[in-house]
PDB file of N, CA and C in Angstrom:
ATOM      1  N   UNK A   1     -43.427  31.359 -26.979  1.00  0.00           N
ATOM      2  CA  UNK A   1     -42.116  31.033 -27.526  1.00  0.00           C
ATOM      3  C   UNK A   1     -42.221  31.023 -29.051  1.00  0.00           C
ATOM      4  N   UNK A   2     -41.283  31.500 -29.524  1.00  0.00           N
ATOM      5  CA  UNK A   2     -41.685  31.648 -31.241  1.00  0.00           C
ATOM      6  C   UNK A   2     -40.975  30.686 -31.454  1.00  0.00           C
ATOM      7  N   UNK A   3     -41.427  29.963 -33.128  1.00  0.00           N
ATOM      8  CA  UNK A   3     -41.726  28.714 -33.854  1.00  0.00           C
ATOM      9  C   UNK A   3     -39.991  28.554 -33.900  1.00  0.00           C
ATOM     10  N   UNK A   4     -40.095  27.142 -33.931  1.00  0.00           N
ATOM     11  CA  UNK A   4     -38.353  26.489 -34.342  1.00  0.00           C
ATOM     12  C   UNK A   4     -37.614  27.007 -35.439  1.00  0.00           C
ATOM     13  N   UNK A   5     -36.657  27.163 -35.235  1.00  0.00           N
ATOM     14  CA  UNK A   5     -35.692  27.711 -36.351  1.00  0.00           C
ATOM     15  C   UNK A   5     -35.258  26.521 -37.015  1.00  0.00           C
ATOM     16  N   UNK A   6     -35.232  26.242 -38.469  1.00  0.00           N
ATOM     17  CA  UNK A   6     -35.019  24.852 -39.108  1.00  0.00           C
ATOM     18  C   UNK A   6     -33.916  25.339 -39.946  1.00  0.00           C
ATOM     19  N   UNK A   7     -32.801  24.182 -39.760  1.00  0.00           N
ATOM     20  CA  UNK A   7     -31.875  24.307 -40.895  1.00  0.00           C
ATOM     21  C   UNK A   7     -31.523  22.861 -41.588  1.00  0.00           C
ATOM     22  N   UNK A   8     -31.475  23.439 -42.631  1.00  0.00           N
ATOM     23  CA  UNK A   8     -31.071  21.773 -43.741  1.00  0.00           C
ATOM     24  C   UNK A   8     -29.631  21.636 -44.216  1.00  0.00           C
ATOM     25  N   UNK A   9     -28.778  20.681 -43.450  1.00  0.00           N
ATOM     26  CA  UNK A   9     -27.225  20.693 -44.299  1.00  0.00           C
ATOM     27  C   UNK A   9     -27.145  19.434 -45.055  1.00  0.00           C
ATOM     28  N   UNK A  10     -27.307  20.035 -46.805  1.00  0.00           N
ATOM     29  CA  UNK A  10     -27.695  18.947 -47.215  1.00  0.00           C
ATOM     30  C   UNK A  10     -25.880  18.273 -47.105  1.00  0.00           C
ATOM     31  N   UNK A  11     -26.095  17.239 -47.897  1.00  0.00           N
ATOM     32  CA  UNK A  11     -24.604  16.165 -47.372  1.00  0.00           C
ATOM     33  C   UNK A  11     -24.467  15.398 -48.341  1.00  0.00           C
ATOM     34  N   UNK A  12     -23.906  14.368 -49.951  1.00  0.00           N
ATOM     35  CA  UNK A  12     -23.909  13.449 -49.908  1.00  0.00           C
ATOM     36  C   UNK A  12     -22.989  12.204 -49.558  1.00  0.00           C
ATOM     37  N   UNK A  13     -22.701  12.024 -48.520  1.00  0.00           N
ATOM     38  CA  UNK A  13     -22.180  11.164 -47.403  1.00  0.00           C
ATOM     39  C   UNK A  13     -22.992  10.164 -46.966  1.00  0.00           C
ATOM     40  N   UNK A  14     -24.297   9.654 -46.689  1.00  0.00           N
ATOM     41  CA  UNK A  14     -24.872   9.219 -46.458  1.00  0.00           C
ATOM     42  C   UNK A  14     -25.333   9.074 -45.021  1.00  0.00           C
ATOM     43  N   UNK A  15     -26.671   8.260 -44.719  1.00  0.00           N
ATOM     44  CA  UNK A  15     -26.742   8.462 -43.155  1.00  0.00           C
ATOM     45  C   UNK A  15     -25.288   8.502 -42.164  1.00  0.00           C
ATOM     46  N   UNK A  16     -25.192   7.105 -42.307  1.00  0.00           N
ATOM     47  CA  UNK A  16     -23.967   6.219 -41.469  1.00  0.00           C
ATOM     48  C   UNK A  16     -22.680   6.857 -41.497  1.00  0.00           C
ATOM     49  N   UNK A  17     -22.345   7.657 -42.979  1.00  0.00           N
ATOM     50  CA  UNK A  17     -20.628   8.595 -42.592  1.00  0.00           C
ATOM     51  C   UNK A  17     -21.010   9.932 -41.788  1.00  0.00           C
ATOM     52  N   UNK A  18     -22.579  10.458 -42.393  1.00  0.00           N
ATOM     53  CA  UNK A  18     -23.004  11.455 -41.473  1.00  0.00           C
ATOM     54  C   UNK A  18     -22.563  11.482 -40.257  1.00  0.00           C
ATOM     55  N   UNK A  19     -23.581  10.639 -39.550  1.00  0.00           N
ATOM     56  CA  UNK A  19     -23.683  10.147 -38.317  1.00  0.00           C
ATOM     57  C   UNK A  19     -22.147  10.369 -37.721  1.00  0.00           C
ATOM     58  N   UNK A  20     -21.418   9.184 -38.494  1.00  0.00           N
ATOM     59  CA  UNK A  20     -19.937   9.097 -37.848  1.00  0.00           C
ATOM     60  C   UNK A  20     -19.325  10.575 -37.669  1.00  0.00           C
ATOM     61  N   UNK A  21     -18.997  11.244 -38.657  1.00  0.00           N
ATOM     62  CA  UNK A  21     -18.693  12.701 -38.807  1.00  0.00           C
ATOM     63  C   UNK A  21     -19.167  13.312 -37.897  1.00  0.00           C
ATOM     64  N   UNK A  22     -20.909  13.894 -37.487  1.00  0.00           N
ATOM     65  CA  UNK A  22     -21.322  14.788 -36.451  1.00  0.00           C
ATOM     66  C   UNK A  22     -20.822  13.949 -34.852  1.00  0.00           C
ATOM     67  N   UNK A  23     -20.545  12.567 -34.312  1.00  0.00           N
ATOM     68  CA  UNK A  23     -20.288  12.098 -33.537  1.00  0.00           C
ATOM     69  C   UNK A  23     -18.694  12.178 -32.804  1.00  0.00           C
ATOM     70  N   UNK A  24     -18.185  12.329 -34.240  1.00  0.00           N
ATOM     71  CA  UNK A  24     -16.575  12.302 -34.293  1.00  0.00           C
ATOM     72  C   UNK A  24     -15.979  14.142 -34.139  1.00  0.00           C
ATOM     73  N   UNK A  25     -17.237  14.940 -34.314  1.00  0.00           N
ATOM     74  CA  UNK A  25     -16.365  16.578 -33.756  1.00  0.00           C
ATOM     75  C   UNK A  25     -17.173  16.767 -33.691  1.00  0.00           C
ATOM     76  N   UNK A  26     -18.172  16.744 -32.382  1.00  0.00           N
ATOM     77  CA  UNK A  26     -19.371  16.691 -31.859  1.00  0.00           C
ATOM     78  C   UNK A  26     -18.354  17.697 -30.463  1.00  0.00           C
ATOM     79  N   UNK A  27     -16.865  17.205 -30.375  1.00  0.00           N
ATOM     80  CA  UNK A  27     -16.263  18.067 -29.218  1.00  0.00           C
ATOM     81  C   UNK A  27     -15.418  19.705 -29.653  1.00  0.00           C
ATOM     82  N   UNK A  28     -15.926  19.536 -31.110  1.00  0.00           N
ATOM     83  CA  UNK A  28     -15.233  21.217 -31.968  1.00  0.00           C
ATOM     84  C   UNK A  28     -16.603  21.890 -31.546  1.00  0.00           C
ATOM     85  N   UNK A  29     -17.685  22.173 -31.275  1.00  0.00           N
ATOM     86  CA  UNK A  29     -18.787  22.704 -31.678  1.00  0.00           C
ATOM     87  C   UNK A  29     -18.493  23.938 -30.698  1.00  0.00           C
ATOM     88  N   UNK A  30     -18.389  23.614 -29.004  1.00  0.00           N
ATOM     89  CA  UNK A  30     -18.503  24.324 -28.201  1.00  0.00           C
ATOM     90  C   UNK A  30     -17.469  25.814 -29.106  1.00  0.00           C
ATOM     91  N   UNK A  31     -15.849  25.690 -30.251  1.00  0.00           N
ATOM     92  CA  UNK A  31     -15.390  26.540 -30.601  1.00  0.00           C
ATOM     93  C   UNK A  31     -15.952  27.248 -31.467  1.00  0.00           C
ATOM     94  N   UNK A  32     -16.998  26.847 -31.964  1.00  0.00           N
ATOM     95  CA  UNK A  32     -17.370  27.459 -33.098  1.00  0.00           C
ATOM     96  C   UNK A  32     -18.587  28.294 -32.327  1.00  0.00           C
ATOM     97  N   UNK A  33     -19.108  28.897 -31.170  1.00  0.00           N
ATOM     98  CA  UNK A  33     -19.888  29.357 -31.022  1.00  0.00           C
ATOM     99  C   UNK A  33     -19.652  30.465 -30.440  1.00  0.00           C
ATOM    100  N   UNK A  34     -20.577  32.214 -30.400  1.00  0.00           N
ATOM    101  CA  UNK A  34     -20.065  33.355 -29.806  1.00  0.00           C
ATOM    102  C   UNK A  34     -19.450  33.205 -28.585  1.00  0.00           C
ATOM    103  N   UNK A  35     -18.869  34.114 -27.902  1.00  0.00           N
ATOM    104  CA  UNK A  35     -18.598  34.187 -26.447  1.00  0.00           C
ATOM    105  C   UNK A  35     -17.769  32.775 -25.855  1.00  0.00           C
ATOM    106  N   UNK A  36     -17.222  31.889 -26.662  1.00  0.00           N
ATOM    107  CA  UNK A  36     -15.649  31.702 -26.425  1.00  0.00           C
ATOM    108  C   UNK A  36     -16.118  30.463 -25.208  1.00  0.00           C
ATOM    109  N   UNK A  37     -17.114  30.764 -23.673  1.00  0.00           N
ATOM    110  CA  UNK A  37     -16.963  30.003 -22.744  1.00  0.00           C
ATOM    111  C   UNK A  37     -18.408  29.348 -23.107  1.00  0.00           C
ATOM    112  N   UNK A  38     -18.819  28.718 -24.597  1.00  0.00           N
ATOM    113  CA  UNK A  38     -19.995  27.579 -24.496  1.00  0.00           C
ATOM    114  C   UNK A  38     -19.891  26.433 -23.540  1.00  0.00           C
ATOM    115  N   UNK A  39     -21.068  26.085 -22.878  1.00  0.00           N
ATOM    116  CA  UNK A  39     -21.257  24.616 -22.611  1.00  0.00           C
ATOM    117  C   UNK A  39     -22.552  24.018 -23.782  1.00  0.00           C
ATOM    118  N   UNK A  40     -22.103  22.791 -24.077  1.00  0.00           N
ATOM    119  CA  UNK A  40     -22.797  21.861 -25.209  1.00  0.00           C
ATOM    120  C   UNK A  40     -22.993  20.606 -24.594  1.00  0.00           C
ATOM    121  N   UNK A  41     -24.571  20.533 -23.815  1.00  0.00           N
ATOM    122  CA  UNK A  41     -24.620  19.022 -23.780  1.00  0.00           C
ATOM    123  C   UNK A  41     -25.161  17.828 -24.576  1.00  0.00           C
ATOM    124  N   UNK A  42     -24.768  16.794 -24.682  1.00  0.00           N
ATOM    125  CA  UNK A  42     -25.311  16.123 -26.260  1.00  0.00           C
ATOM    126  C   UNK A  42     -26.119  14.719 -25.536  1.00  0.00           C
ATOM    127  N   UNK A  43     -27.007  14.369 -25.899  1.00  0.00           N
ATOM    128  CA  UNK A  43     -27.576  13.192 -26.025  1.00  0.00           C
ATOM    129  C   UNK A  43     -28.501  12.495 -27.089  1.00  0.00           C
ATOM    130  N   UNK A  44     -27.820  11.246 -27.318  1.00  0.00           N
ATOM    131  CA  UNK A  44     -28.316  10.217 -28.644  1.00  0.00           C
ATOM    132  C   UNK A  44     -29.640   9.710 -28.378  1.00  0.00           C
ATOM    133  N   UNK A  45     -31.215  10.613 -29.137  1.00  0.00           N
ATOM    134  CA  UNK A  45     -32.039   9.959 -28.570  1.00  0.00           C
ATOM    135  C   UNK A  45     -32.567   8.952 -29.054  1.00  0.00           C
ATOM    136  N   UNK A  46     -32.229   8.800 -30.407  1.00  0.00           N
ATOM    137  CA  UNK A  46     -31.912   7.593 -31.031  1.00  0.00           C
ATOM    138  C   UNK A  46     -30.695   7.417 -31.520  1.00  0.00           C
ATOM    139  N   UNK A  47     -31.184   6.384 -32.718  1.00  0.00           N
ATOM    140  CA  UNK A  47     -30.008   6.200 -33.574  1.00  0.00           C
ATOM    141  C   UNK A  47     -29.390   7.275 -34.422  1.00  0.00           C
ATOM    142  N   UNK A  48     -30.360   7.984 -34.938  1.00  0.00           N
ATOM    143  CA  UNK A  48     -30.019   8.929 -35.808  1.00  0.00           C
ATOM    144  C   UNK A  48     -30.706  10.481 -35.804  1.00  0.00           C
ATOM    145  N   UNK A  49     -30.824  10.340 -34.635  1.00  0.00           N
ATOM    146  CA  UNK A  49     -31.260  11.900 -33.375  1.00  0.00           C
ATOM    147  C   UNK A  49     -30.530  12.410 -32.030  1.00  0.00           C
ATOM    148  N   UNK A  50     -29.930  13.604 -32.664  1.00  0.00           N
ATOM    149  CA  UNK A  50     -28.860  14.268 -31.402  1.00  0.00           C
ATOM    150  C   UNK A  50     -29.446  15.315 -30.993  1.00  0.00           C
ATOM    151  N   UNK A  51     -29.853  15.046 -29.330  1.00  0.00           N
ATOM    152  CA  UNK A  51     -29.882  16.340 -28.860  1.00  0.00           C
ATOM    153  C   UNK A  51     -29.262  17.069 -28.307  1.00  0.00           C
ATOM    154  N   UNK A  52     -29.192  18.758 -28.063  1.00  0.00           N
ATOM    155  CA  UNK A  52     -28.033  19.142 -27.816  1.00  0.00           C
ATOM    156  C   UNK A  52     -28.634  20.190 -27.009  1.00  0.00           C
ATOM    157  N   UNK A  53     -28.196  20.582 -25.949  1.00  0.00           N
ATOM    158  CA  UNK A  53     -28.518  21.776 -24.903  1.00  0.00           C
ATOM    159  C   UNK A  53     -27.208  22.167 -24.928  1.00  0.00           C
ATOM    160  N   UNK A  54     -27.520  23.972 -25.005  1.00  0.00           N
ATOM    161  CA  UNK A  54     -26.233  24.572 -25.669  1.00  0.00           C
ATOM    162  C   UNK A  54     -26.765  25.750 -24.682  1.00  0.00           C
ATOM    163  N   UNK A  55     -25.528  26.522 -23.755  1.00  0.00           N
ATOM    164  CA  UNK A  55     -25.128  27.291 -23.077  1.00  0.00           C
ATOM    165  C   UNK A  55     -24.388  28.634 -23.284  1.00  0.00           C
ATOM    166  N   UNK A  56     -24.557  30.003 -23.864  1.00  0.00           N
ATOM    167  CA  UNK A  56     -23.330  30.671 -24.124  1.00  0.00           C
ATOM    168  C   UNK A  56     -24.344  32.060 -24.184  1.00  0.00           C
ATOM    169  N   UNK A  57     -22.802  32.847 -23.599  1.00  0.00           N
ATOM    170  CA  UNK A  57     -23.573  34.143 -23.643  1.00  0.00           C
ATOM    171  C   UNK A  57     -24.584  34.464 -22.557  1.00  0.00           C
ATOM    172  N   UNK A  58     -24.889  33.768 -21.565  1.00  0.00           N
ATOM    173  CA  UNK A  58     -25.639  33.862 -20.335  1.00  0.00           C
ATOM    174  C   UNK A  58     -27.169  33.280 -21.388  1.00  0.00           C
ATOM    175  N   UNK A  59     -27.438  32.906 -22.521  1.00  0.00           N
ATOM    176  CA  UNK A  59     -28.625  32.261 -23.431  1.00  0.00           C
ATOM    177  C   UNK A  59     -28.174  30.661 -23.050  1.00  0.00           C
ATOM    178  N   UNK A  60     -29.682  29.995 -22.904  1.00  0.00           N
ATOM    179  CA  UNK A  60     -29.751  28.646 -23.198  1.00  0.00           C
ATOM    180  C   UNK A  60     -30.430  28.524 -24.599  1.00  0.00           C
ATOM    181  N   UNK A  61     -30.196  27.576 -25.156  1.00  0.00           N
ATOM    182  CA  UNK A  61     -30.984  26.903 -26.521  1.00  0.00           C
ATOM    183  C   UNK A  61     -31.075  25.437 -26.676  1.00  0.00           C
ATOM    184  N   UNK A  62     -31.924  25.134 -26.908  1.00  0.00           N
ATOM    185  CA  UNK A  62     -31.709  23.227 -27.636  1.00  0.00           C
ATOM    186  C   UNK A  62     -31.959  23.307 -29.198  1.00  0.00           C
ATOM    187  N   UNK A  63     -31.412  22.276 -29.493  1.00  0.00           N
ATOM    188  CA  UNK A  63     -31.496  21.581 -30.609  1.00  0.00           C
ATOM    189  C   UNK A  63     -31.204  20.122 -30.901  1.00  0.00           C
ATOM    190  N   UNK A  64     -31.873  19.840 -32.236  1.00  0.00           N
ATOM    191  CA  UNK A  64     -32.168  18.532 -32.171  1.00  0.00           C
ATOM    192  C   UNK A  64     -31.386  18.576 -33.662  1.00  0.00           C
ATOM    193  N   UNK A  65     -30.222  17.408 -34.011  1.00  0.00           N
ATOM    194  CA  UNK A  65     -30.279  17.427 -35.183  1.00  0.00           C
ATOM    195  C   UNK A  65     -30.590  15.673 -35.370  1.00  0.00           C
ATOM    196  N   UNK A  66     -31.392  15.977 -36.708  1.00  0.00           N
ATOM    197  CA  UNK A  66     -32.182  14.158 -37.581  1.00  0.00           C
ATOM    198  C   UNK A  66     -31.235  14.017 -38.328  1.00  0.00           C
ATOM    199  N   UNK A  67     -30.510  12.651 -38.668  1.00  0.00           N
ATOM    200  CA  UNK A  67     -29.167  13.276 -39.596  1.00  0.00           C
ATOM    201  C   UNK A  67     -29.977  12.089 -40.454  1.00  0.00           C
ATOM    202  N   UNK A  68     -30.179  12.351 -41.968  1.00  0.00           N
ATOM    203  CA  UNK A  68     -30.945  11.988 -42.945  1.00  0.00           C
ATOM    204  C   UNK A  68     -30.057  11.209 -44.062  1.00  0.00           C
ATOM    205  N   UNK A  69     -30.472  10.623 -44.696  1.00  0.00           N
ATOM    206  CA  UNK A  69     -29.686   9.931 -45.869  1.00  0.00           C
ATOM    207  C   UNK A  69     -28.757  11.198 -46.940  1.00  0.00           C
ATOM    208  N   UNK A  70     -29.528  12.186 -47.008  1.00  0.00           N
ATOM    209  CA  UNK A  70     -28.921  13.270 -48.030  1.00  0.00           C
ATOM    210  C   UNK A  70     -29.177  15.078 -46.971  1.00  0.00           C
ATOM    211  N   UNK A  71     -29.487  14.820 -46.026  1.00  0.00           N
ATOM    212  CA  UNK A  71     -29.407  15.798 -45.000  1.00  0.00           C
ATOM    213  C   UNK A  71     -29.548  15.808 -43.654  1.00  0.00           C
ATOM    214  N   UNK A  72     -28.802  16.631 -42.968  1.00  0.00           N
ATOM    215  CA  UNK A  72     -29.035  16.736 -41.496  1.00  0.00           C
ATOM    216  C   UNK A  72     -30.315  17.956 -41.103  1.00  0.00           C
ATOM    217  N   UNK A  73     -31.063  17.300 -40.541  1.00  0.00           N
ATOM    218  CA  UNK A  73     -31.894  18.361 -40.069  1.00  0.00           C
ATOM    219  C   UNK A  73     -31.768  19.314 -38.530  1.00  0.00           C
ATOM    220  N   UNK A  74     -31.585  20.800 -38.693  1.00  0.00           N
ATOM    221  CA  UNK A  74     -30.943  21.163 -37.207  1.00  0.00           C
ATOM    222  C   UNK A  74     -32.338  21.881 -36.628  1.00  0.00           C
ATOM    223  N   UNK A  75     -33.315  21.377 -35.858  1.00  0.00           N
ATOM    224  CA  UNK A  75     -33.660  22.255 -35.449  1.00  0.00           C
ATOM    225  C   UNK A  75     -33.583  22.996 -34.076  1.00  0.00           C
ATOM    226  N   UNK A  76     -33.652  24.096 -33.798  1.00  0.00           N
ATOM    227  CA  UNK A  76     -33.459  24.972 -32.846  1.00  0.00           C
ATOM    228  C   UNK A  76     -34.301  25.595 -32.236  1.00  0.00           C
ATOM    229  N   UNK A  77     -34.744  25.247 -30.888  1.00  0.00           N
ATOM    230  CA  UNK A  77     -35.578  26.427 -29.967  1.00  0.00           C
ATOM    231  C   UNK A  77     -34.856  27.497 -29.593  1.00  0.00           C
ATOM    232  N   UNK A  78     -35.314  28.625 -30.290  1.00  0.00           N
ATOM    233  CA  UNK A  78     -34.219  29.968 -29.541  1.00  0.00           C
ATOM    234  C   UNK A  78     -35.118  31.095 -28.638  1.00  0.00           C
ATOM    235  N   UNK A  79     -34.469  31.319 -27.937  1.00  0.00           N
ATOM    236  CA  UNK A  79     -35.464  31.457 -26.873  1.00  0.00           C
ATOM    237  C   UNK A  79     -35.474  32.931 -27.395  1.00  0.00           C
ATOM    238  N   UNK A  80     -36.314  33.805 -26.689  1.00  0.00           N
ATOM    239  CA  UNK A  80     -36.958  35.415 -27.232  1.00  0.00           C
ATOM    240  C   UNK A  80     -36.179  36.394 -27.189  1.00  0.00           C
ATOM    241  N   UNK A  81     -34.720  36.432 -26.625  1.00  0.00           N
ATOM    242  CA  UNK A  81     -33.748  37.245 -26.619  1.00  0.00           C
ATOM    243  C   UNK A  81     -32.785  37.153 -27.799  1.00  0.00           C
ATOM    244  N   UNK A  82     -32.689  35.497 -28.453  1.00  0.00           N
ATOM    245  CA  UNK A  82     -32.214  35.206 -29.362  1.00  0.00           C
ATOM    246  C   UNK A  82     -32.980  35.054 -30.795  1.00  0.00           C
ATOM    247  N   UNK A  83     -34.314  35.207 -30.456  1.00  0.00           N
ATOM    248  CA  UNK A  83     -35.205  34.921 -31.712  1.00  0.00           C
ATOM    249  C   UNK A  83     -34.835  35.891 -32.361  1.00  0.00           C
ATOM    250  N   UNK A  84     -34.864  37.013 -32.712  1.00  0.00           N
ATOM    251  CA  UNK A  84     -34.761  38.113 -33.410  1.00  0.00           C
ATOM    252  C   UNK A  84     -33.677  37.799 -34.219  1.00  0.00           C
ATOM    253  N   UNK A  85     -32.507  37.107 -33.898  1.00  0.00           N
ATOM    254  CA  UNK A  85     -31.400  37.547 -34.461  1.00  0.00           C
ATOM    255  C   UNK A  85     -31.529  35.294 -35.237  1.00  0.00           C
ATOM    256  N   UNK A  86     -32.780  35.229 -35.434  1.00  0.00           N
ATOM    257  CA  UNK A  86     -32.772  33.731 -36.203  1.00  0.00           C
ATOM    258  C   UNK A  86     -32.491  33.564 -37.575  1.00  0.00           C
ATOM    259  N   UNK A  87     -32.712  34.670 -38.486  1.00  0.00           N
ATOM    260  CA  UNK A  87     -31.844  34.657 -39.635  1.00  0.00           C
ATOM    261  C   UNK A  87     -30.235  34.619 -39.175  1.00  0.00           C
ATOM    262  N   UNK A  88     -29.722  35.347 -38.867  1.00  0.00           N
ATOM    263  CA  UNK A  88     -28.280  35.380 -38.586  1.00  0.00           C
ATOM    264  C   UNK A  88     -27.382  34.043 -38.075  1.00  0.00           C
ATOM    265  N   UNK A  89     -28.838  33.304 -37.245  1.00  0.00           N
ATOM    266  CA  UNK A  89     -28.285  32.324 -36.673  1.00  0.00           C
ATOM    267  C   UNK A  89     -28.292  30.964 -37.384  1.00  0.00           C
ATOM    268  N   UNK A  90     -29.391  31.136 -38.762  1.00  0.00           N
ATOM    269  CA  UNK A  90     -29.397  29.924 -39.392  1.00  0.00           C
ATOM    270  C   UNK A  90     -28.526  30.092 -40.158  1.00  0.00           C
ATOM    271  N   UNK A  91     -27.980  31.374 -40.835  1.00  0.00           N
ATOM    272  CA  UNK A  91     -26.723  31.633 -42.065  1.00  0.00           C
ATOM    273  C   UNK A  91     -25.596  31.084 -41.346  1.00  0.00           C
ATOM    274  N   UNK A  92     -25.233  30.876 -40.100  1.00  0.00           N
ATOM    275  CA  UNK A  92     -23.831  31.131 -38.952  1.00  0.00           C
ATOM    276  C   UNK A  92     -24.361  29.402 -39.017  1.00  0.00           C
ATOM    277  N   UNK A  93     -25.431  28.309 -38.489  1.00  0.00           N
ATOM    278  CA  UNK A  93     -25.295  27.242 -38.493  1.00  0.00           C
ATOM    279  C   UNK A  93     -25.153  26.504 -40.047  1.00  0.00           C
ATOM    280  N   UNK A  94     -25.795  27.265 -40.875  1.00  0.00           N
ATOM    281  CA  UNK A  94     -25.104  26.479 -42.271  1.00  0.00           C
ATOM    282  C   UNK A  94     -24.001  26.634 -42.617  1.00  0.00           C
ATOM    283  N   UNK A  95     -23.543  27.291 -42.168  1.00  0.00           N
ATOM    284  CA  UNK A  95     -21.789  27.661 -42.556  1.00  0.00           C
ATOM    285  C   UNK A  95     -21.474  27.112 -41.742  1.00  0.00           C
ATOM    286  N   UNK A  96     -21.365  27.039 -40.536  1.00  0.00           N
ATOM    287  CA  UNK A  96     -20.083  26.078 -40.004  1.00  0.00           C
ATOM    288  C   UNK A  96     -20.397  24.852 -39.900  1.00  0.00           C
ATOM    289  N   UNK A  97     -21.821  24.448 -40.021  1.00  0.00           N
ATOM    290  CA  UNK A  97     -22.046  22.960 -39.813  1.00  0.00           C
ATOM    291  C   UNK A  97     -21.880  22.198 -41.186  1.00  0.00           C
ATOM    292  N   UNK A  98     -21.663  23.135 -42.108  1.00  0.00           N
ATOM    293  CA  UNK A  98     -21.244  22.278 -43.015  1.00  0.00           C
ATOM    294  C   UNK A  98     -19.459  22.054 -43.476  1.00  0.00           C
ATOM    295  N   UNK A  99     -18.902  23.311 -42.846  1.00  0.00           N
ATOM    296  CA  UNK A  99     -17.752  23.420 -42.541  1.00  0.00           C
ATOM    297  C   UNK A  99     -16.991  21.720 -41.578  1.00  0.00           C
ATOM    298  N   UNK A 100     -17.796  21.722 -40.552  1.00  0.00           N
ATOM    299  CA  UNK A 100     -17.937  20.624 -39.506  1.00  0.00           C
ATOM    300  C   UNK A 100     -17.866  19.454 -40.280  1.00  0.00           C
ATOM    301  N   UNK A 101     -19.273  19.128 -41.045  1.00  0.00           N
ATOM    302  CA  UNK A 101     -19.530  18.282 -41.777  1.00  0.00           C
ATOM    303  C   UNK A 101     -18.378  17.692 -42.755  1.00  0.00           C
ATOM    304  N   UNK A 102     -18.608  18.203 -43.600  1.00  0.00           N
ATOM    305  CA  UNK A 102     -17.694  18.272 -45.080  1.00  0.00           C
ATOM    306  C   UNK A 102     -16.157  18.356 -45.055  1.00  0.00           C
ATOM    307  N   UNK A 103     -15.678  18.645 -43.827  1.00  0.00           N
ATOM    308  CA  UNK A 103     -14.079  19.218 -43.506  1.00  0.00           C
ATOM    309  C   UNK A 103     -13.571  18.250 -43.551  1.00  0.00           C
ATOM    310  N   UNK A 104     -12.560  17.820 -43.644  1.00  0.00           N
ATOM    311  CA  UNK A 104     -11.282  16.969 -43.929  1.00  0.00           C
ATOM    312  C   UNK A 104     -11.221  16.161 -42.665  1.00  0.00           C
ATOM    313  N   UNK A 105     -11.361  15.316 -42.753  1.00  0.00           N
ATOM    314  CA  UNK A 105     -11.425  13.810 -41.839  1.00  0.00           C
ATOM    315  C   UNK A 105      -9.945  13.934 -40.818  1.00  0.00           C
TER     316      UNK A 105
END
């Protein structure tokens, strides 16, 4: 399996509005992804660790995001059909996750 795909959205919001923000349109995500019929499952494995098993396109993936005092950390197992295309996919998660992030309350 090739190495995690890491993305950094930096933020200054802090942990706690972070947090609130990725929790609070944690149910937009499934739109923002190719092929229209995503499933996104989420679980809090801590306080300030979301994991996410993500469905689309007949591809599974996880990810974990660490949401940090001045960044969220996303990382991503993409499995070998999707690895290739891991540049594309970290430019496509910094853009909308900061879109997500940063967007108007």
């Amino acid at each position: 399996m090739p190495a995690p795909t890491v993305v950094d959205l930096p933020h200054s919001l802090g942990r706690a509005e972070a947090k609130r923000r990725v929790a609070a349109r944690l149910g937009e995500l499934p739109g923002h992804l190719p092929g229209g019929a995503a499933e996104v499952h989420s679980t809090w494995r801590s306080e300030h660790e979301l994991a996410l098993d993500i469905a689309a396109m007949g591809q599974r993936l996880s990810a974990t995001l660490d949401i940090q005092d001045r960044i969220i950390r996303v990382t991503m197992a993409l499995p070998p059909m999707l690895a290739f295309m891991a540049g594309a996919i970290s430019a496509a998660v910094q853009k909308k996750g900061s879109q997500l992030l940063l967007g108007k309350d």
